[in-house]
C-alpha atoms as a PDB file:
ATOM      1  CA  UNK A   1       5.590   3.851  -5.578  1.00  0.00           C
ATOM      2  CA  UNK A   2       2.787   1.994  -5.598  1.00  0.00           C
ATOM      3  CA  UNK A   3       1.897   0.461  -1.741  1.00  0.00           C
ATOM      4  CA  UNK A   4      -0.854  -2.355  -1.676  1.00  0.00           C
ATOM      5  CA  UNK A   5      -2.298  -3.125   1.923  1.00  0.00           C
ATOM      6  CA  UNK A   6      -3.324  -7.135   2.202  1.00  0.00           C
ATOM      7  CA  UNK A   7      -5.633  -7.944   5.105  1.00  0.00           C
ATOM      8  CA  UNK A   8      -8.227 -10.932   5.467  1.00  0.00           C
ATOM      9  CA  UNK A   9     -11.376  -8.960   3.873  1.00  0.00           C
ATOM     10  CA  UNK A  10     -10.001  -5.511   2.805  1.00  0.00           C
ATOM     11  CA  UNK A  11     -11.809  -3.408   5.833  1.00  0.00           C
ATOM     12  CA  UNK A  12      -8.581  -2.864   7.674  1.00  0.00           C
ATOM     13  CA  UNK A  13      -6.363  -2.528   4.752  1.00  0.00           C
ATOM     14  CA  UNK A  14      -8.517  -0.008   3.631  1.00  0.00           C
ATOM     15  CA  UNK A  15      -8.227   2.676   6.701  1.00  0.00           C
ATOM     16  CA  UNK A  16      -4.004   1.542   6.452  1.00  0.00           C
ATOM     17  CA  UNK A  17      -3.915   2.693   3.130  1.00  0.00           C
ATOM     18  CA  UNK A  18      -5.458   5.656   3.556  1.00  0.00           C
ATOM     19  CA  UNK A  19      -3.695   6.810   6.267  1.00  0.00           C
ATOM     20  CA  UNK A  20      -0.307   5.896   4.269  1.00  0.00           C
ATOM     21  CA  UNK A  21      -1.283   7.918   1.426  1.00  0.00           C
ATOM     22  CA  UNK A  22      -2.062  10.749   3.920  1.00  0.00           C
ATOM     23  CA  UNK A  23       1.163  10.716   5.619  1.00  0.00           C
ATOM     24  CA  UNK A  24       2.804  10.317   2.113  1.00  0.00           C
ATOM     25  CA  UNK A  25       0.845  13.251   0.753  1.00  0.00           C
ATOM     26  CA  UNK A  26       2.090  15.256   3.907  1.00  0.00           C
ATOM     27  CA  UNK A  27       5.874  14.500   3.236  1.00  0.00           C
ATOM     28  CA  UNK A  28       5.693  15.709  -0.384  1.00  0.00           C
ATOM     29  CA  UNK A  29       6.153  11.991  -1.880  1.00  0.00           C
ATOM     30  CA  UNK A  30       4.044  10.676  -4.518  1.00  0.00           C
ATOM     31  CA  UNK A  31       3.230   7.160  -3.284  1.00  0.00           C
ATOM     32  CA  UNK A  32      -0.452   5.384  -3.730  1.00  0.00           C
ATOM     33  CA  UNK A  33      -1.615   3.166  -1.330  1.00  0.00           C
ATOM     34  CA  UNK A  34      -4.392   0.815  -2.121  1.00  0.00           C
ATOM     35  CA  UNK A  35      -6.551  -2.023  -0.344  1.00  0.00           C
ATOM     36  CA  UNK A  36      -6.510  -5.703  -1.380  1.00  0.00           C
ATOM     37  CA  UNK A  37      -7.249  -8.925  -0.035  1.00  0.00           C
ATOM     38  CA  UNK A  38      -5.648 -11.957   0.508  1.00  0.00           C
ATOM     39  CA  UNK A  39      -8.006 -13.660  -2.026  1.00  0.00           C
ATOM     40  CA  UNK A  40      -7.201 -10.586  -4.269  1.00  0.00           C
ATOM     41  CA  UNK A  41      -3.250 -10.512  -3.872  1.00  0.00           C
ATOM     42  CA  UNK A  42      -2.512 -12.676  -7.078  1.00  0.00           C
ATOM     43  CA  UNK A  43      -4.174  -9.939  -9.001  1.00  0.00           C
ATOM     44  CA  UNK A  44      -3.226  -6.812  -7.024  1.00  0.00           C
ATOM     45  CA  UNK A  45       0.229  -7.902  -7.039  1.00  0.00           C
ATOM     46  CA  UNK A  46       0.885  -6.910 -10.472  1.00  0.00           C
ATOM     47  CA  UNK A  47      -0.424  -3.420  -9.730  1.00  0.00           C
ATOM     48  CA  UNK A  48       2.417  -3.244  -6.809  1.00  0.00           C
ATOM     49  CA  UNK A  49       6.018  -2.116  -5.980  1.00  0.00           C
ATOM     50  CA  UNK A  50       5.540  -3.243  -1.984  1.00  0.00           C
ATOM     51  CA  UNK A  51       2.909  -5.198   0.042  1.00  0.00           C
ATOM     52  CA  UNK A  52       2.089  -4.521   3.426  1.00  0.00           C
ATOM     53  CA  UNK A  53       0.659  -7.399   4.773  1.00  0.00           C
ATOM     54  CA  UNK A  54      -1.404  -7.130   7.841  1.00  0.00           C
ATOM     55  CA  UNK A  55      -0.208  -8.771  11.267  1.00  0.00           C
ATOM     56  CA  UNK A  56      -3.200 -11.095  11.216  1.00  0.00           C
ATOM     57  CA  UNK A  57      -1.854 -12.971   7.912  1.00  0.00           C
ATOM     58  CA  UNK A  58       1.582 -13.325   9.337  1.00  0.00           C
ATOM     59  CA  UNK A  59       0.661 -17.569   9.065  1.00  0.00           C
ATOM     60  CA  UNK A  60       0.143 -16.122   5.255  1.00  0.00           C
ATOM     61  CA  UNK A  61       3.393 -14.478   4.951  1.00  0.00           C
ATOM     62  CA  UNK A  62       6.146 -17.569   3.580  1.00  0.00           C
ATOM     63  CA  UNK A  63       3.297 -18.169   0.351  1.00  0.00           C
ATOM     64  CA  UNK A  64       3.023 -14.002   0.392  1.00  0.00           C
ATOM     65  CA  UNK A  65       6.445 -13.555  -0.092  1.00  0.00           C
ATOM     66  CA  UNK A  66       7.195 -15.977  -3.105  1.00  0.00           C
ATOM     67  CA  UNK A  67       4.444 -14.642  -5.153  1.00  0.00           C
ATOM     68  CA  UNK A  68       5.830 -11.359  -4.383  1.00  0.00           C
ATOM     69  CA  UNK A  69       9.420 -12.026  -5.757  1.00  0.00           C
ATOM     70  CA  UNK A  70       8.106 -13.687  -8.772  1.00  0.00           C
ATOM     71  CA  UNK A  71       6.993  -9.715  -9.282  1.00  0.00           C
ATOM     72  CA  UNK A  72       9.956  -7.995  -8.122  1.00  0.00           C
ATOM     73  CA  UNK A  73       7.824  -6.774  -5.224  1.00  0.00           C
ATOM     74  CA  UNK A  74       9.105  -5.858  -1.605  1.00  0.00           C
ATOM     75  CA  UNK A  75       6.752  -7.780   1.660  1.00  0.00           C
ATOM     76  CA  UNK A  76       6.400  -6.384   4.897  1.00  0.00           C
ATOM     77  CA  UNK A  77       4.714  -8.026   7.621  1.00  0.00           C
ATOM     78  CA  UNK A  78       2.754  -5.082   9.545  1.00  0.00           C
ATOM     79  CA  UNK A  79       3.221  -5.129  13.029  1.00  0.00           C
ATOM     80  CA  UNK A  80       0.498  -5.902  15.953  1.00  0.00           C
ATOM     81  CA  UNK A  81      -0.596  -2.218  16.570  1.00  0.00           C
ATOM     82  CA  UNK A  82      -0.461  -0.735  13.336  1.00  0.00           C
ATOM     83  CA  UNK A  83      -3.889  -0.081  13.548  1.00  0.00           C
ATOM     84  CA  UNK A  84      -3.475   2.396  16.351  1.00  0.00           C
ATOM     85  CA  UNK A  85      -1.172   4.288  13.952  1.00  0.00           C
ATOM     86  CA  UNK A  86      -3.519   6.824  13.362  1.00  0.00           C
ATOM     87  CA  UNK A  87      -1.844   9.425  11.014  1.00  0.00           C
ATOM     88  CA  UNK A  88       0.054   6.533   8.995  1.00  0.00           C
ATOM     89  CA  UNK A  89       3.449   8.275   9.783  1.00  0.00           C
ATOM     90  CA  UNK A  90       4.952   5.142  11.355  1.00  0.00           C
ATOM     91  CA  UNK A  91       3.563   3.031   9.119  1.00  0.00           C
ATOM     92  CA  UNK A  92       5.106   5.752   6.289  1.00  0.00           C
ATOM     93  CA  UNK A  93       8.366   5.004   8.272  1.00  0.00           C
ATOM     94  CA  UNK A  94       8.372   1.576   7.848  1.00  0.00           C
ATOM     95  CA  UNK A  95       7.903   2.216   3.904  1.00  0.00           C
ATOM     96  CA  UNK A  96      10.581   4.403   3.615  1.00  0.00           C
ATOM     97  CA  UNK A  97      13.070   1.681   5.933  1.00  0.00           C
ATOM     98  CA  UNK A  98      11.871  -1.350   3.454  1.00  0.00           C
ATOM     99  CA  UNK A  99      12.589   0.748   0.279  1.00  0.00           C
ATOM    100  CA  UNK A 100      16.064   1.726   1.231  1.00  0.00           C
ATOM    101  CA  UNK A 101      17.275  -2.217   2.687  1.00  0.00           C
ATOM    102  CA  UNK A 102      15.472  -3.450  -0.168  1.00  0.00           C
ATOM    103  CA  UNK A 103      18.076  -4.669  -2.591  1.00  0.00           C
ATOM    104  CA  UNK A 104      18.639  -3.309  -5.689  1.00  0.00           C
ATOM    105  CA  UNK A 105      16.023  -3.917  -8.900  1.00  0.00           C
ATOM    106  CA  UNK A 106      16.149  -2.485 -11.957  1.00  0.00           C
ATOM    107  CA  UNK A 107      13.257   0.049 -11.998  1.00  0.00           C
ATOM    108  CA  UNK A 108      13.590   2.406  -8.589  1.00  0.00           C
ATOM    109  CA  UNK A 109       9.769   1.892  -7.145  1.00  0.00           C
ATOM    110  CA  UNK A 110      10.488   5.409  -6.004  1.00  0.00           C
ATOM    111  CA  UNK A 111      10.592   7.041  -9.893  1.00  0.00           C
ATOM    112  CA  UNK A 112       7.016   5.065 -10.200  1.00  0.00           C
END
C-alpha cells in the first residue's frame, strides 16, 4: 500500500511518514509512506492507495476527499496529536482500521 501524508508545507508530513513506514516495517507489512503537500496532492494522488491528511487541513478535507475518490483513494483526517505519536504505531493503527471499513475496490491496496 502506498500511504501519502498531506500537510500545509510537507515538514510535518514528512516525520508522519516516516514514522508510519517504521511501524509498518516493524509489523512485517510492506507499506510506503511518503510526504506531500497540499499544493502537491493533485499530483501525489495518483501515486496513492490512502491519504492521511494532517489535522491542520481538516477546513481542506470536503475538496480532499473528492479528488481522492475520483482515484479510488481512501482519506483520513489525522487527529490533533498525531504528532506526539512518536513510533507511528497508532498512526499504523489507524491505517490498518481505514483499510478494513474501506469499501470494497477492485485492486486490494494491500497486494500493492
Amino acid at each position: 500500500m502506498r500511504i501519502l501524508v498531506v500537510c500545509g508545507a510537507g515538514a510535518s508530513s514528512t516525520f508522519v511518514a516516516q514514522r508510519v513506514r517504521h511501524a509498518a516495517h516493524d509489523r512485517g507489512l510492506s507499506y510506503t509512506a511518503f510526504a506531500g503537500t497540499d499544493r502537491s496532492l493533485p499530483i501525489d494522488l495518483d501515486a496513492a492507495d490512502m491519504v492521511l491528511v494532517g489535522p491542520h487541513l481538516a477546513d481542506s478535507l470536503e475538496r480532499i476527499e473528492r479528488d481522492a475518490a475520483a482515484r479510488g483513494v481512501v482519506v483520513v483526517l489525522l487527529p490533533d496529536d498525531v504528532f506526539t505519536d512518536l513510533s507511528g504505531t497508532r498512526t499504523l493503527d489507524l491505517v490498518e482500521q481505514a483499510v478494513h471499513n474501506s469499501p470494497a475496490r477492485d485492486t486490494d491496496p494491500l497486494d500493492a
